[in-house]
C-alpha atoms as a PDB file:
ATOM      1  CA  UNK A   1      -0.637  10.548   5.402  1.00  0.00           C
ATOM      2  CA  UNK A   2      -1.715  12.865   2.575  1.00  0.00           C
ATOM      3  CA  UNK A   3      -4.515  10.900   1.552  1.00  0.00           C
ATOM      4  CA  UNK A   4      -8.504  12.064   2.246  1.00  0.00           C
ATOM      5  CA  UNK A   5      -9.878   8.570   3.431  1.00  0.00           C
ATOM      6  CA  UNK A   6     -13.451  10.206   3.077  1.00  0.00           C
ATOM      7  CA  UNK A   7     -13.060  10.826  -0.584  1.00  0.00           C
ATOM      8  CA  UNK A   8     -10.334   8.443  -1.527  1.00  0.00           C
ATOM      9  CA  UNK A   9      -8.448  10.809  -2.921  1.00  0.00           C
ATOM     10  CA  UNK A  10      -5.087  13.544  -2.485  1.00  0.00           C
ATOM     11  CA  UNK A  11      -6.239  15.724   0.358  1.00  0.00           C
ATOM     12  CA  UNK A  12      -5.329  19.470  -1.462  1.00  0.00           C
ATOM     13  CA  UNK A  13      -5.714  21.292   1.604  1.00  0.00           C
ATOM     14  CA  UNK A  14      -2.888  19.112   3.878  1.00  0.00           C
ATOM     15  CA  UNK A  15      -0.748  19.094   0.240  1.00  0.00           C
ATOM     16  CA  UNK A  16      -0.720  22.770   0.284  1.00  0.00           C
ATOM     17  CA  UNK A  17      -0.054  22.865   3.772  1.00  0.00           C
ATOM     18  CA  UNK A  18       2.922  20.676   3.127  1.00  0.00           C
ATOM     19  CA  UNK A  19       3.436  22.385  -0.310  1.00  0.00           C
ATOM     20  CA  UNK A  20       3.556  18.668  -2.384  1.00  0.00           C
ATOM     21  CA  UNK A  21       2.419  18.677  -5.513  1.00  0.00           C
ATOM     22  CA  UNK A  22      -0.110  16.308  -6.485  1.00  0.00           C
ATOM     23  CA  UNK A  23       1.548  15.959  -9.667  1.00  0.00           C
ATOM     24  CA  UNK A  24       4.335  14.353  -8.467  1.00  0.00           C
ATOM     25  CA  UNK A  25       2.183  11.706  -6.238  1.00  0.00           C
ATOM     26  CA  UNK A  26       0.851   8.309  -7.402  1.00  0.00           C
ATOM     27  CA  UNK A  27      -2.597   7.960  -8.632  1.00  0.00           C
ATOM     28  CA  UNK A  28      -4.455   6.337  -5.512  1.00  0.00           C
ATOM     29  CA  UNK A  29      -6.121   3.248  -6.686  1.00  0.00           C
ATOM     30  CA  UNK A  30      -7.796  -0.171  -5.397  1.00  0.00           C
ATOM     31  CA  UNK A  31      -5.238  -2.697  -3.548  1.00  0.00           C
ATOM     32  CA  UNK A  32      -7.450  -5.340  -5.701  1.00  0.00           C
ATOM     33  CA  UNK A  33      -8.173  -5.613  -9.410  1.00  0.00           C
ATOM     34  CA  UNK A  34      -5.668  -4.682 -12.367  1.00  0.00           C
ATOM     35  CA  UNK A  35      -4.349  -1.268 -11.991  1.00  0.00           C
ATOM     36  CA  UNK A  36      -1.315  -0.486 -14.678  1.00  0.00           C
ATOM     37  CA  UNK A  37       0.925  -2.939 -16.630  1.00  0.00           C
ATOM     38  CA  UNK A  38       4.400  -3.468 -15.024  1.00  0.00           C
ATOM     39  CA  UNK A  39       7.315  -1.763 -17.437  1.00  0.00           C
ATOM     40  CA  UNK A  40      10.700  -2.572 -16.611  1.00  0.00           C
ATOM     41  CA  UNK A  41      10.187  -6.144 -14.830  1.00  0.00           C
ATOM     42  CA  UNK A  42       8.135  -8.263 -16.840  1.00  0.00           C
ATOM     43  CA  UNK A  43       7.150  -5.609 -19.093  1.00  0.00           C
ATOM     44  CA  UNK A  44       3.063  -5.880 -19.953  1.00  0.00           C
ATOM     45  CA  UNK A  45       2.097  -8.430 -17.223  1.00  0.00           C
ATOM     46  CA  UNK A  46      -0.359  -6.379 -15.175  1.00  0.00           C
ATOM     47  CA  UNK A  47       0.179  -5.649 -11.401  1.00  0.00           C
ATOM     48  CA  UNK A  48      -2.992  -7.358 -10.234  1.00  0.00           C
ATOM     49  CA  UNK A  49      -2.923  -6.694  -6.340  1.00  0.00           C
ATOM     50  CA  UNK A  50      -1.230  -3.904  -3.967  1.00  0.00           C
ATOM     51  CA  UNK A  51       0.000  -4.814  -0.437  1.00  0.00           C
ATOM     52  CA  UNK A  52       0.984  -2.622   2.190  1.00  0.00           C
ATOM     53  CA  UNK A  53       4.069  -3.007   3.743  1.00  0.00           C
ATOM     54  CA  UNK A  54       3.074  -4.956   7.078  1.00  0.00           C
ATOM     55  CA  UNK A  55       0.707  -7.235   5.073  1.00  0.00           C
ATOM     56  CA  UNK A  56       3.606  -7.865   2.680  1.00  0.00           C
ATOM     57  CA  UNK A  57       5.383  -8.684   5.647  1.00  0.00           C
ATOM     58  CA  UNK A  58       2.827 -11.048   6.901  1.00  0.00           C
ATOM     59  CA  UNK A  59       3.271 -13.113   3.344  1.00  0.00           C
ATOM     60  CA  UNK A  60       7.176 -12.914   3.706  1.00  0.00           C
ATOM     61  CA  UNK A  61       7.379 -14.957   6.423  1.00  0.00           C
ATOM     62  CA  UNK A  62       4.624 -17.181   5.198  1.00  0.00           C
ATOM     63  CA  UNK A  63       2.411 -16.431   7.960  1.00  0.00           C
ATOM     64  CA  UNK A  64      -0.743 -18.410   5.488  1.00  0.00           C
ATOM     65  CA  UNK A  65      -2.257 -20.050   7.492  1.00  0.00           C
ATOM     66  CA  UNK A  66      -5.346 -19.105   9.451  1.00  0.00           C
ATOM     67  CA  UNK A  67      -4.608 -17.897  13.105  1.00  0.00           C
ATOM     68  CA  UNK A  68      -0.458 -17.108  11.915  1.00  0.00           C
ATOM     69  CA  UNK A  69       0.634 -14.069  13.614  1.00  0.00           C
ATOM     70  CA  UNK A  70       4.049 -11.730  13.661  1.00  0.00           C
ATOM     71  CA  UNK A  71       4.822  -8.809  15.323  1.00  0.00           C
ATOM     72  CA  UNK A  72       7.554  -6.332  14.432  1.00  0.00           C
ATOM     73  CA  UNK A  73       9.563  -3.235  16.199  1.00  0.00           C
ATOM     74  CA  UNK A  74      11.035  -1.436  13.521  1.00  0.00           C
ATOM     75  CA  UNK A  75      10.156   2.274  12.119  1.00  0.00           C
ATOM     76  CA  UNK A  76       7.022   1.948  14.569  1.00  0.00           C
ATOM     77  CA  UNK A  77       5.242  -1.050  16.249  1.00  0.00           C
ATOM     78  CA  UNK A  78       3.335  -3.652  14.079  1.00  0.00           C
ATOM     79  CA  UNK A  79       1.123  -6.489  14.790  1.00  0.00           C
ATOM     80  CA  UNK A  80      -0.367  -8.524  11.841  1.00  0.00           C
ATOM     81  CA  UNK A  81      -2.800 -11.433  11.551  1.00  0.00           C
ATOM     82  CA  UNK A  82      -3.414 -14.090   9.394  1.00  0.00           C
ATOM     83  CA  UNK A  83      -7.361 -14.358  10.274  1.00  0.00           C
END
């Protein structure tokens, strides 16, 4: 919730409002592509996609195929489709 969507980027004013610093966050990068080499599982093979926790979810319970749907009632509400 810290992130400026506009820019793509740390938003300084709400981290100073929350007093994080940036330092200490991730660098925000592209859920597609090759971002960093993994290190302590399968040291050197690169991490080549990013999923959020939902659409992780939706893979988990091998929702593949087109039209697949779950919903979930955990931390908050969730609805995810396989479209």
């Amino acid at each position: 919730m810290l992130m400026n969507l506009k820019g793509l980027c740390w938003d300084r004013e709400l981290l100073g409002l929350f007093d994080v610093p940036e330092a200490m966050l991730p660098r925000i990068v592209s859920s597609g592509g090759h971002s960093w080499p993994a290190v302590k599982v399968l040291p050197g093979v690169p991490i080549a996609g990013v999923l959020g926790d939902q659409q992780a979810a939706l893979f988990g319970q091998t929702c593949l195929d087109q039209g697949e749907a779950k919903c979930t009632q955990q931390r908050e509400p969730g609805f995810a489709w396989s479209g």
